[in-house]
Protein backbone atom coordinates (compact mmCIF):
# COMPACT_ATOMS: atom_id res chain seq x y z
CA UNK A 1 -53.57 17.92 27.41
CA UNK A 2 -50.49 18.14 24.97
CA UNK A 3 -47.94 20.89 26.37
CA UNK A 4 -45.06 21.66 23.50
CA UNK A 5 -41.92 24.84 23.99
CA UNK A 6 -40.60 27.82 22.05
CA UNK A 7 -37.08 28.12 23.30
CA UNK A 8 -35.79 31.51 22.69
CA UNK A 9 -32.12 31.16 21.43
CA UNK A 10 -31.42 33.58 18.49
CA UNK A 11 -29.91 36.30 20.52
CA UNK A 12 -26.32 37.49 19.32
CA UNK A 13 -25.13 38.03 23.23
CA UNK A 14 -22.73 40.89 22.13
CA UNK A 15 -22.56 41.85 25.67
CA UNK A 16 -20.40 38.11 26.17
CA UNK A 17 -17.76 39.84 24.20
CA UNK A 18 -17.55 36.41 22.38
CA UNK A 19 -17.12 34.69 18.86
CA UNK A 20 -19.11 31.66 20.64
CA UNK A 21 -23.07 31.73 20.54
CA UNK A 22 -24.42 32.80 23.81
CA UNK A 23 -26.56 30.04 24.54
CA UNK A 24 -23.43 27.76 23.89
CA UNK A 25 -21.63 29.49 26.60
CA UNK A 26 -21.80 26.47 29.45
CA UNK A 27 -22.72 26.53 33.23
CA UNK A 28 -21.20 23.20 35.20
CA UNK A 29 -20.39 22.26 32.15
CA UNK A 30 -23.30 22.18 29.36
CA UNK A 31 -23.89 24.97 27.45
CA UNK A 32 -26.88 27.14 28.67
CA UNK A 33 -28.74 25.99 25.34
CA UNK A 34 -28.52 22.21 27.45
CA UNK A 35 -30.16 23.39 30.46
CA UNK A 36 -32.86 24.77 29.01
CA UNK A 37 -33.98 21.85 27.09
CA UNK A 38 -33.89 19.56 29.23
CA UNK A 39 -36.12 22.16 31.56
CA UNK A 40 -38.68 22.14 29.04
CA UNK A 41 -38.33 18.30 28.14
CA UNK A 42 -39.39 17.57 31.62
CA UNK A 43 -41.90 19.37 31.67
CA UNK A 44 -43.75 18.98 28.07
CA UNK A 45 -44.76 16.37 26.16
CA UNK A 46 -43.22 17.07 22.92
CA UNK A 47 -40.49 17.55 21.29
CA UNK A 48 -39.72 21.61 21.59
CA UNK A 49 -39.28 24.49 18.75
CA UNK A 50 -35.83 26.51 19.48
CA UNK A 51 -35.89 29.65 17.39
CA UNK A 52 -32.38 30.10 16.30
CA UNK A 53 -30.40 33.02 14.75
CA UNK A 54 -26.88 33.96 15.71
CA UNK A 55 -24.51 31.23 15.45
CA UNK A 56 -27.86 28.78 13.98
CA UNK A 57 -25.50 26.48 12.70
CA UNK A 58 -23.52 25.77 16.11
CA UNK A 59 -26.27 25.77 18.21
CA UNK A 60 -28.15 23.44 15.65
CA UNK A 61 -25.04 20.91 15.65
CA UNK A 62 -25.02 20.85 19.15
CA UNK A 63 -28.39 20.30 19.82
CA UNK A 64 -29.20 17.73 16.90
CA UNK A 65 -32.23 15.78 16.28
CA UNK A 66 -33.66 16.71 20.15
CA UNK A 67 -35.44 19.75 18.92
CA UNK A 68 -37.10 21.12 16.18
CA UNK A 69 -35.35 24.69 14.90
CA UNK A 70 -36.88 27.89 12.93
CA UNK A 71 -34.55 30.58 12.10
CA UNK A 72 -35.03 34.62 13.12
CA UNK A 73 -33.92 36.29 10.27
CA UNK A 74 -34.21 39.46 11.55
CA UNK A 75 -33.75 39.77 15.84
CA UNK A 76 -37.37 41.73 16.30
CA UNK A 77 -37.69 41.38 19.78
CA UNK A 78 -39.29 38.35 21.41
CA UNK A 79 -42.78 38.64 20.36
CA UNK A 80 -41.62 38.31 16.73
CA UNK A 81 -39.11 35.36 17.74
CA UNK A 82 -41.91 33.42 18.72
CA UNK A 83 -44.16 33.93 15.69
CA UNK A 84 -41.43 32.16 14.03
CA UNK A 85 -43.14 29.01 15.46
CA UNK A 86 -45.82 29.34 14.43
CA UNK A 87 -45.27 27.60 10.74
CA UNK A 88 -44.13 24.39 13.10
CA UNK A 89 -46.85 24.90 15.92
CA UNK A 90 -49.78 26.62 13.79
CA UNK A 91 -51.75 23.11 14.23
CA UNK A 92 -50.54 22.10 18.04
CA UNK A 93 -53.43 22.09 20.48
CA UNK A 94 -52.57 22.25 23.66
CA UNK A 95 -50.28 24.49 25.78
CA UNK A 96 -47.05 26.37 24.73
CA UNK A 97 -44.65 26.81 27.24
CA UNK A 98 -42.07 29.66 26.15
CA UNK A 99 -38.52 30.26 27.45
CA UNK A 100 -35.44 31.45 27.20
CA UNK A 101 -32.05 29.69 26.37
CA UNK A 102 -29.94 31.96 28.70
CA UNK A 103 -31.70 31.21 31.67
CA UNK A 104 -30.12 27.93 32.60
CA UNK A 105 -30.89 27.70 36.67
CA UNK A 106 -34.85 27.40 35.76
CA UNK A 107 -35.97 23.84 36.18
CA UNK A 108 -38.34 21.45 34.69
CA UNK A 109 -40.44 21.09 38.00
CA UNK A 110 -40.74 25.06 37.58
CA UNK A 111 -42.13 24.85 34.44
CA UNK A 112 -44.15 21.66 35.15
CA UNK A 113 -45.90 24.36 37.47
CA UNK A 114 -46.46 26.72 35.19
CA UNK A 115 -48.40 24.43 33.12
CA UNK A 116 -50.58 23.10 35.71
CA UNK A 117 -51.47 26.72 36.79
CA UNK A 118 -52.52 27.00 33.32
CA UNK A 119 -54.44 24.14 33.01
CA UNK A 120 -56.87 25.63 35.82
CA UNK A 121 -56.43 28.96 34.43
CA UNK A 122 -59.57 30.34 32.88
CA UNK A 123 -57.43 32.47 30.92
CA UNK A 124 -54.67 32.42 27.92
CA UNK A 125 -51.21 33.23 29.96
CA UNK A 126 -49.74 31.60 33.22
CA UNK A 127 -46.62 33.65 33.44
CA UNK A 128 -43.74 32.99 36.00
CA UNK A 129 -42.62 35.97 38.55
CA UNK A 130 -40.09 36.79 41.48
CA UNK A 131 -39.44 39.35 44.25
CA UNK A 132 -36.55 40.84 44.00
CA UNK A 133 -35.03 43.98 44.94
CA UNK A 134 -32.52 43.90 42.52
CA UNK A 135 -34.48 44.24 38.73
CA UNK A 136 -31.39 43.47 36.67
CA UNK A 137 -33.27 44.97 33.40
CA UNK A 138 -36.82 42.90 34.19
CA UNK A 139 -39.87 44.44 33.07
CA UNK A 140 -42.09 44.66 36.56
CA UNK A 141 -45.95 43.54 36.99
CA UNK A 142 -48.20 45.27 37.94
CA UNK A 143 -50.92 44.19 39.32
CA UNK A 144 -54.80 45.61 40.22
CA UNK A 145 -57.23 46.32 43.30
CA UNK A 146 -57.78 42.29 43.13
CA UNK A 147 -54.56 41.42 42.98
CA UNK A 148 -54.69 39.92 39.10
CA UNK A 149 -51.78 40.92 36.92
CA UNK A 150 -53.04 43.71 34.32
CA UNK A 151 -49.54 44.10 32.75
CA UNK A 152 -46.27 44.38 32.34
CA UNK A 153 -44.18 47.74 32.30
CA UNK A 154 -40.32 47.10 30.89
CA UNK A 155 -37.79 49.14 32.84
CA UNK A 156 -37.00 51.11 30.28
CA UNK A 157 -40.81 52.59 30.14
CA UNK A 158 -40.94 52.52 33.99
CA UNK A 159 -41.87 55.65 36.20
CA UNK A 160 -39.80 55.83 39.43
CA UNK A 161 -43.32 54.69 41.01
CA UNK A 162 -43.03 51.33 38.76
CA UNK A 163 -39.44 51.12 39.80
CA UNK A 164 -40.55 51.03 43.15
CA UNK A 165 -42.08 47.71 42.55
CA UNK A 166 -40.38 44.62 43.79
CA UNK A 167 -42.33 41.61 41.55
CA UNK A 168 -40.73 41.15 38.07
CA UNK A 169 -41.26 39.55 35.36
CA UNK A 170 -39.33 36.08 34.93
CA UNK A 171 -39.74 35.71 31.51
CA UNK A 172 -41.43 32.16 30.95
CA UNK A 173 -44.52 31.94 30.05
CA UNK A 174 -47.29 29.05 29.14
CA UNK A 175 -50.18 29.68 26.66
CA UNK A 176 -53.23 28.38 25.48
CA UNK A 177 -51.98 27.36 21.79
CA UNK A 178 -55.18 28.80 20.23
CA UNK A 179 -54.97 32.21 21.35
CA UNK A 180 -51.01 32.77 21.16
CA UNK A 181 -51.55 33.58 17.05
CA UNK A 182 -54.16 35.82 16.68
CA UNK A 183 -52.25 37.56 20.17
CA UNK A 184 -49.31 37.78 18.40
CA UNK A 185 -50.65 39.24 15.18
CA UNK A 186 -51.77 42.58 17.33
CA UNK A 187 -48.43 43.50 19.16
CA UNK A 188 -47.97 46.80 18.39
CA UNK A 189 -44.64 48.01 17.10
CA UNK A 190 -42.57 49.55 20.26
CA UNK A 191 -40.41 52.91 20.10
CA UNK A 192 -37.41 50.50 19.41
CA UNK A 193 -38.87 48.92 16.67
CA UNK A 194 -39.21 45.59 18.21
CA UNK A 195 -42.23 43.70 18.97
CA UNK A 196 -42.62 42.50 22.71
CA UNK A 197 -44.12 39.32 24.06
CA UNK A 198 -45.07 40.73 27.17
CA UNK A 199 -47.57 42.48 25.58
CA UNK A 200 -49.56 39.85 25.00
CA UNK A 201 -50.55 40.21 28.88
CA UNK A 202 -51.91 43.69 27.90
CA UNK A 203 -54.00 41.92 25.38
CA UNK A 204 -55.23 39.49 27.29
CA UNK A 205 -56.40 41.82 29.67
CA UNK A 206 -58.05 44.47 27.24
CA UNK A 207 -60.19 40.96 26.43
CA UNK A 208 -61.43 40.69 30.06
CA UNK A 209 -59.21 37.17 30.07
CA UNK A 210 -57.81 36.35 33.04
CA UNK A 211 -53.58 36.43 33.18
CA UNK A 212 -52.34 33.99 35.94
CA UNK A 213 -48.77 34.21 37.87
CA UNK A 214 -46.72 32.10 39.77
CA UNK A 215 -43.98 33.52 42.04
CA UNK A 216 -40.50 31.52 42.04
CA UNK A 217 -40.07 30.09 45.60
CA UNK A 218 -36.30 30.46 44.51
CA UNK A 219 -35.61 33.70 42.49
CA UNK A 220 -32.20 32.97 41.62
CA UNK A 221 -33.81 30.64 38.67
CA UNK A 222 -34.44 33.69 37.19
CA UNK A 223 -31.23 34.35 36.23
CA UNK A 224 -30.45 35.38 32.94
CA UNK A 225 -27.22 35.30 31.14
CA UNK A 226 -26.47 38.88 29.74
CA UNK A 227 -22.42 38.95 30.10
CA UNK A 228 -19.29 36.88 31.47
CA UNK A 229 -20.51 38.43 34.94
CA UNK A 230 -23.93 37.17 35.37
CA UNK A 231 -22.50 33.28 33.55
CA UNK A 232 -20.42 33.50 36.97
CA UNK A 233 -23.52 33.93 38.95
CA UNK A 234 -25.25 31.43 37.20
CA UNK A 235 -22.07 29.03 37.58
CA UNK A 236 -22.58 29.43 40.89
CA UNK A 237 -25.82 28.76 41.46
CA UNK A 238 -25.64 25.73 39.60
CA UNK A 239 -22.68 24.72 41.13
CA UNK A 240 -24.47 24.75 44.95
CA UNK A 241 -27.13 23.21 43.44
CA UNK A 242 -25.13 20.32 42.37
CA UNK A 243 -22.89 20.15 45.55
CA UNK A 244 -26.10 20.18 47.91
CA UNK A 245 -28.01 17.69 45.59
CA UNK A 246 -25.38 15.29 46.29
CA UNK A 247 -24.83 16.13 50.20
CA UNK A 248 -28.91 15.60 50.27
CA UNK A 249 -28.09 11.67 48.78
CA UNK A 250 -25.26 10.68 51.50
CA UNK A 251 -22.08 12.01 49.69
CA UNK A 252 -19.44 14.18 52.33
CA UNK A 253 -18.32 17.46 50.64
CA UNK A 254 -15.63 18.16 53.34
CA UNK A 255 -15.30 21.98 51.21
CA UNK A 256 -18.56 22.46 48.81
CA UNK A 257 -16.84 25.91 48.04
CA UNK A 258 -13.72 24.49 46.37
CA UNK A 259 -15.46 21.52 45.02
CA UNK A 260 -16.34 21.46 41.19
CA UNK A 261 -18.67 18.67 40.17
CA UNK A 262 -20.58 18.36 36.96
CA UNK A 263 -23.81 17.90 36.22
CA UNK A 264 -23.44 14.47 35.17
CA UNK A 265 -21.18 13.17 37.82
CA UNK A 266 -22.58 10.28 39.89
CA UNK A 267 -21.38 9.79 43.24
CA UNK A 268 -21.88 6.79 45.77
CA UNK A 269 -23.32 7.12 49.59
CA UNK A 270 -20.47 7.45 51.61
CA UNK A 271 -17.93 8.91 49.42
CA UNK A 272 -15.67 11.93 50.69
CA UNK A 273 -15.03 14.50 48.36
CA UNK A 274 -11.80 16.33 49.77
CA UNK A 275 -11.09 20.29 48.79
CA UNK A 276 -10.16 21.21 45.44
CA UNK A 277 -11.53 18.65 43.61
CA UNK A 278 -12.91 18.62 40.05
CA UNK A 279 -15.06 15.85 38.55
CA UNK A 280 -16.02 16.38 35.33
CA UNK A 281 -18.44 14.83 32.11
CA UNK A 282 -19.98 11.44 32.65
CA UNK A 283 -17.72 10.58 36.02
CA UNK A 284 -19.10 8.09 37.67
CA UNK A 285 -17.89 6.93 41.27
CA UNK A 286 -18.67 4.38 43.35
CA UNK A 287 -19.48 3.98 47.33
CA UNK A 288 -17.01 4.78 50.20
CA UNK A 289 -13.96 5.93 47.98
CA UNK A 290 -12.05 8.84 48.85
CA UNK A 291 -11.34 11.19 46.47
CA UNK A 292 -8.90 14.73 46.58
CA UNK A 293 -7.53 16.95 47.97
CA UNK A 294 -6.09 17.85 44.67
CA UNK A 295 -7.60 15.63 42.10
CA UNK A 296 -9.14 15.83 38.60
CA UNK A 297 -10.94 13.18 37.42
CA UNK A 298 -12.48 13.41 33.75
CA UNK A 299 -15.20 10.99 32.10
CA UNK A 300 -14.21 8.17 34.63
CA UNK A 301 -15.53 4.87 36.24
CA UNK A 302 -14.62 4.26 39.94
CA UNK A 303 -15.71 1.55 41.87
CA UNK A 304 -16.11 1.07 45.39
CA UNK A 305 -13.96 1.83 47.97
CA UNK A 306 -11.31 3.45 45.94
CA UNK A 307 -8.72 5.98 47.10
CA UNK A 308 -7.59 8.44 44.42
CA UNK A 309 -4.99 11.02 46.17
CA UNK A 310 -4.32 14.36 43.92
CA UNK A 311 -3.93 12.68 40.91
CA UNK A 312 -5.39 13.54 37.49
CA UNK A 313 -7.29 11.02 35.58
CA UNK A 314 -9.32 11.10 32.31
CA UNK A 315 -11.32 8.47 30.50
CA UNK A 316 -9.77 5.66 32.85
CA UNK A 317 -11.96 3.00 34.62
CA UNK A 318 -11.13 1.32 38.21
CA UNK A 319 -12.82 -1.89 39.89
CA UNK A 320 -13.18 -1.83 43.44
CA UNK A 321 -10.34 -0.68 46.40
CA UNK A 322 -7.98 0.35 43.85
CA UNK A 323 -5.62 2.97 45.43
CA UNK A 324 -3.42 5.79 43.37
CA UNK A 325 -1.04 8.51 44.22
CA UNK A 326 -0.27 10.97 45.23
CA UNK A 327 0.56 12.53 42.03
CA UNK A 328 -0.84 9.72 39.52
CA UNK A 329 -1.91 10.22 36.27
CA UNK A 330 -4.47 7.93 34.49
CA UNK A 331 -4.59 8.96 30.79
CA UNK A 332 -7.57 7.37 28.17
CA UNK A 333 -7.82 3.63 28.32
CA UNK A 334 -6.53 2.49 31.87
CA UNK A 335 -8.00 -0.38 33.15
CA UNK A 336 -7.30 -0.99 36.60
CA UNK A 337 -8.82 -4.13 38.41
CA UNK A 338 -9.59 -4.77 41.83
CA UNK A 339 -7.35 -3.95 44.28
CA UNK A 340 -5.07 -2.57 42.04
CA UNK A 341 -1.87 0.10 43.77
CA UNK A 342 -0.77 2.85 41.80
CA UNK A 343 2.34 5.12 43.69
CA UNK A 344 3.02 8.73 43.90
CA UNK A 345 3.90 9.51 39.70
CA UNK A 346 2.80 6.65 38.31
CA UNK A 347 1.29 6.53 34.98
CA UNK A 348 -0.90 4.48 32.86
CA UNK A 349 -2.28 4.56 29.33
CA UNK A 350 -4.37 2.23 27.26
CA UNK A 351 -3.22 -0.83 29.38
CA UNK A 352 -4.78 -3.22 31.94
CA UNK A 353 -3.93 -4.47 34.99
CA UNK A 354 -4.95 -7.02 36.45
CA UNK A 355 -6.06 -7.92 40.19
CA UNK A 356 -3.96 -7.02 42.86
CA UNK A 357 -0.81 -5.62 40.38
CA UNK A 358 1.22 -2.72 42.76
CA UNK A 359 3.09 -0.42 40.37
CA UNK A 360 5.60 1.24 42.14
CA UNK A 361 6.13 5.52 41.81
CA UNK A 362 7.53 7.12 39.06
CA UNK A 363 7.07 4.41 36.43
CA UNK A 364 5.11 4.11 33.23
CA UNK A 365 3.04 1.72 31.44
CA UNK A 366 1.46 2.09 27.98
CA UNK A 367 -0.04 -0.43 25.56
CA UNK A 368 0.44 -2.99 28.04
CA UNK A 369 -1.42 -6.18 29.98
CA UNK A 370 -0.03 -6.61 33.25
CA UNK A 371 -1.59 -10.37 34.94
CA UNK A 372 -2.76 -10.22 38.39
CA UNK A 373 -0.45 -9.82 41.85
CA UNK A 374 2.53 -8.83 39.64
CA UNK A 375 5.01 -5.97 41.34
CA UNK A 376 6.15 -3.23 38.77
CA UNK A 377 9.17 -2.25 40.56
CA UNK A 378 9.86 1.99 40.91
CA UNK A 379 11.19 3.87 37.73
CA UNK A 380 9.87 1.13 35.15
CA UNK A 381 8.81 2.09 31.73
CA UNK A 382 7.12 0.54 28.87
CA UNK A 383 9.12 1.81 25.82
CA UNK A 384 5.81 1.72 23.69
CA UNK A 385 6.44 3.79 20.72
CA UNK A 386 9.64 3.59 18.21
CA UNK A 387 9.08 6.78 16.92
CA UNK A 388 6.20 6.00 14.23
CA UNK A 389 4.14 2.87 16.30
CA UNK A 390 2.99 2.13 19.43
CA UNK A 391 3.62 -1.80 20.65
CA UNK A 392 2.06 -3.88 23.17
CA UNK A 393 3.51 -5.67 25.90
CA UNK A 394 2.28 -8.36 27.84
CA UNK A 395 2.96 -9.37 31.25
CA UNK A 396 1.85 -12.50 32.92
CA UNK A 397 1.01 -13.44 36.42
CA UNK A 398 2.68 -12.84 39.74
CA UNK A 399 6.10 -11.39 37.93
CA UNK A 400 8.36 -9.09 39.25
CA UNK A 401 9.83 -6.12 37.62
CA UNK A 402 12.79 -5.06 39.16
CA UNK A 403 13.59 -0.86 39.80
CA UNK A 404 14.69 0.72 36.35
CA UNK A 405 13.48 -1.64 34.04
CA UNK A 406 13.19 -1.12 30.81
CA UNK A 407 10.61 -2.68 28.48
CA UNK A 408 11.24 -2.05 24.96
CA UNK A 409 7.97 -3.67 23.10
CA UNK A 410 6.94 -5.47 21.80
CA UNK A 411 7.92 -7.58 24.25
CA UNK A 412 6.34 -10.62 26.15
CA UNK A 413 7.33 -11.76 30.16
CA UNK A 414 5.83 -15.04 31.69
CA UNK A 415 3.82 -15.84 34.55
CA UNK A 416 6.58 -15.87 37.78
CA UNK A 417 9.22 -14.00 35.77
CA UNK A 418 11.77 -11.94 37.36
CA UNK A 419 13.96 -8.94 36.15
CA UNK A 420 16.77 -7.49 38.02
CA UNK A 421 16.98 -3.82 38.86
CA UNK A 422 18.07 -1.65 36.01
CA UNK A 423 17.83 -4.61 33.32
CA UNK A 424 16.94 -3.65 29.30
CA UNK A 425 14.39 -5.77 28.60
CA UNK A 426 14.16 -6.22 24.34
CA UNK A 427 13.57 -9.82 23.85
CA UNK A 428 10.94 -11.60 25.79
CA UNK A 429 11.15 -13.72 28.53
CA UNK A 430 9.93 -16.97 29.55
CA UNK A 431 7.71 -17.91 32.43
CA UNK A 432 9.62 -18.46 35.77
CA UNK A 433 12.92 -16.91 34.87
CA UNK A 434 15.30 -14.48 36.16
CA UNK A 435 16.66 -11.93 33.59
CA UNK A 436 19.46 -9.20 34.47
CA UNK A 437 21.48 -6.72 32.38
CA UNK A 438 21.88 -4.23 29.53
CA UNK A 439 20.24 -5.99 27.49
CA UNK A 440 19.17 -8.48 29.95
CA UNK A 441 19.07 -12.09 29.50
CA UNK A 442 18.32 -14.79 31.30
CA UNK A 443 20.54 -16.35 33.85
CA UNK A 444 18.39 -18.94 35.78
CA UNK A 445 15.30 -20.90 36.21
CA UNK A 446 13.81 -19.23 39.19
């Protein structure tokens, strides 16, 4: 059977103390709004309905063409926020799972269970549940003699007997399509003024229809997003989740607690992760490198067997045993080939290097082409830009750069050229020579 989603994401979040959406707000990295789309994408078999409101056009931008949207004029509590589907849905058969866009830790094979509890269900409603000692605002079930779940009391309308109780309400639901309409039609108004989905459970029951509910193994899914507090808790969550994901697949976090990985990265058996380490967007890294202590690394592609020693790279992509630092900095458009050697303060930008090129510490290249097993001796810099352009220079094989050079490009050096320490390099040089001085010219045939 078909199985669409009504994602709930038109609440203001006033409580985030924020001019950003809610639902925009990100855990590891992708806005809560992402998390809960791809939960119900995983789990459904069409494309889902997010019911939008504050910030529409943001969260609308940001989601694009993977969804379709209805707008909540008017926030009139959640029964009313998914009636606005109904104009999208009213001719969907199947089963309608609904959720909501701040609870980012539930997961697709959650939901998938939801939906097979509901295809054996009998009844309209599989709902999800959790223990929990600790209500944080969730409406609790109660249940009869039999055990079946006869409704749901919010905490506001609770008696301290109903506060007693320890299962809550999880709010996620899956219904048959047919009945969710006509159910929603008959919620009552509350005291508020606001129209509730869970009591469409009450309904349900008053039918004689039987209300199915499945209790999270892990309750911290559950967790919604009400304030910069409780996006911590989910941070974390997610976070451990990540961290122990990749421990389960062969990667060593020596320090999971000061590790920050997103939930993109990709990381090879083998790898070492060393404290205080942060890889972030669409990183991916190889086998058997060592990465950290210390390190950023941002929208990267590491090979195998690469060590990257607190250093900070972004948008930078290294072939196999390439080594860096401590203290390097890849900016966008490195290129670093196998077995390529970076020292401590080195720094690279838009340029490649070719196989086996060391670049000694504190020097920098930009716009450049370095050819393989050339040496770029300490303190040497590519003086790219003149102020109003940048300029490429190119750099054949097996040439040596000598300390304190100075490349003004656009410049050219041959294969097996030489350059003496401290040499001004502004005209170019052919292959196999030897060029000294301020500005340096060539002396010899080498």
């Amino acid at each position: 059977m078909k199985t669409t989603a009504i994602i709930l994401a038109a609440g203001q979040g006033t409580r985030m103390k924020s001019d950003i959406p809610k639902v925009l707000h990100p855990v590891c990295e992708k806005p809560m709004v992402w998390h809960a789309r791809q939960a119900v994408t995983s789990a459904s078999t069409e494309k889902p309905v997010m019911v939008i409101g504050h910030g529409a056009d943001a969260v609308k931008k940001y989601i694009g063409d993977t969804a379709h949207f209805v707008v909540q004029e008017e926030r009139l509590g959640t029964g009313h926020a998914v009636q606005q589907a109904e104009s999208q849905l009213k001719d969907f058969m199947g089963h309608i799972l609904v959720s909501n866009a701040d609870m980012p830790l539930l997961t697709g094979d959650t939901l998938s269970q939801l939906v097979a509890r509901q295809e054996a269900n009998t009844g309209p409603i599989t709902m999800l549940t959790l223990i929990s000692d600790d209500p944080r605002g969730f409406g609790r079930i109660v249940r009869d003699e039999a055990g079946s779940v006869c409704a749901i009391v919010e905490e506001a309308d609770c008696t301290e007997e109903g506060k007693a109780i320890t299962e809550l309400n999880a709010a996620a639901y899956c219904f048959d399509s047919e009945w969710l309409w006509n159910a929603l039609s008959k919620i009552p108004l509350s005291a508020k003024g606001e129209y509730y989905l869970t009591d469409t459970v009450g309904l349900a029951v008053e039918d004689g229809l039987n209300v199915e509910a499945i209790i999270l193994e892990n309750a911290n899914e559950a967790i919604g997003v009400n304030n910069r507090i409780h996006l911590s808790e989910a941070e974390a969550q997610m976070k451990a989740r990540v961290n122990q994901n990749l421990m389960m697949r062969g990667v060593t976090l020596v320090d999971p607690q000061s590790t920050y990985i997103g939930i993109n990265v990709e990381i090879g058996q083998d790898s070492i992760i060393q404290p205080n380490t942060h890889l972030r967007g669409e990183t991916v890294i190889g086998k058997n490198c060592e990465i950290g202590p210390n390190t950023i690394i941002t929208d990267c592609k590491i090979g195998n067997s690469c060590e990257i020693l607190s250093s900070v790279l972004e948008k930078a992509t290294l072939e196999d045993n390439v080594d860096i630092g401590p203290f390097g900095r890849l900016r966008k458009g490195a290129y670093l080939s196998k077995g390529v050697h970076i020292g401590n303060f080195g720094e690279v930008k838009d340029s490649h290097l070719g196989e086996g090129v060391k670049m000694g510490h504190f020097s920098y290249i930009g716009n450049a082409t370095i050819g393989a097993e050339s040496n770029i001796g300490a303190g040497t810099i590519t003086c790219n830009y003149d102020g109003e352009n940048k300029h490429h220079t190119e750099i054949g094989k097996e040439v040596f750069i000598g300390s304190d050079t100075m490349l003004v490009a656009p410049l050219k050096i041959g294969d097996r050229a030489r350059t003496g320490a401290g040499a001004v390099v502004t005209k170019d040089i052919k292959e196999d020579r030897l060029a000294v001085g301020m500005p340096a010219r060539a002396i010899k045939k080498i």
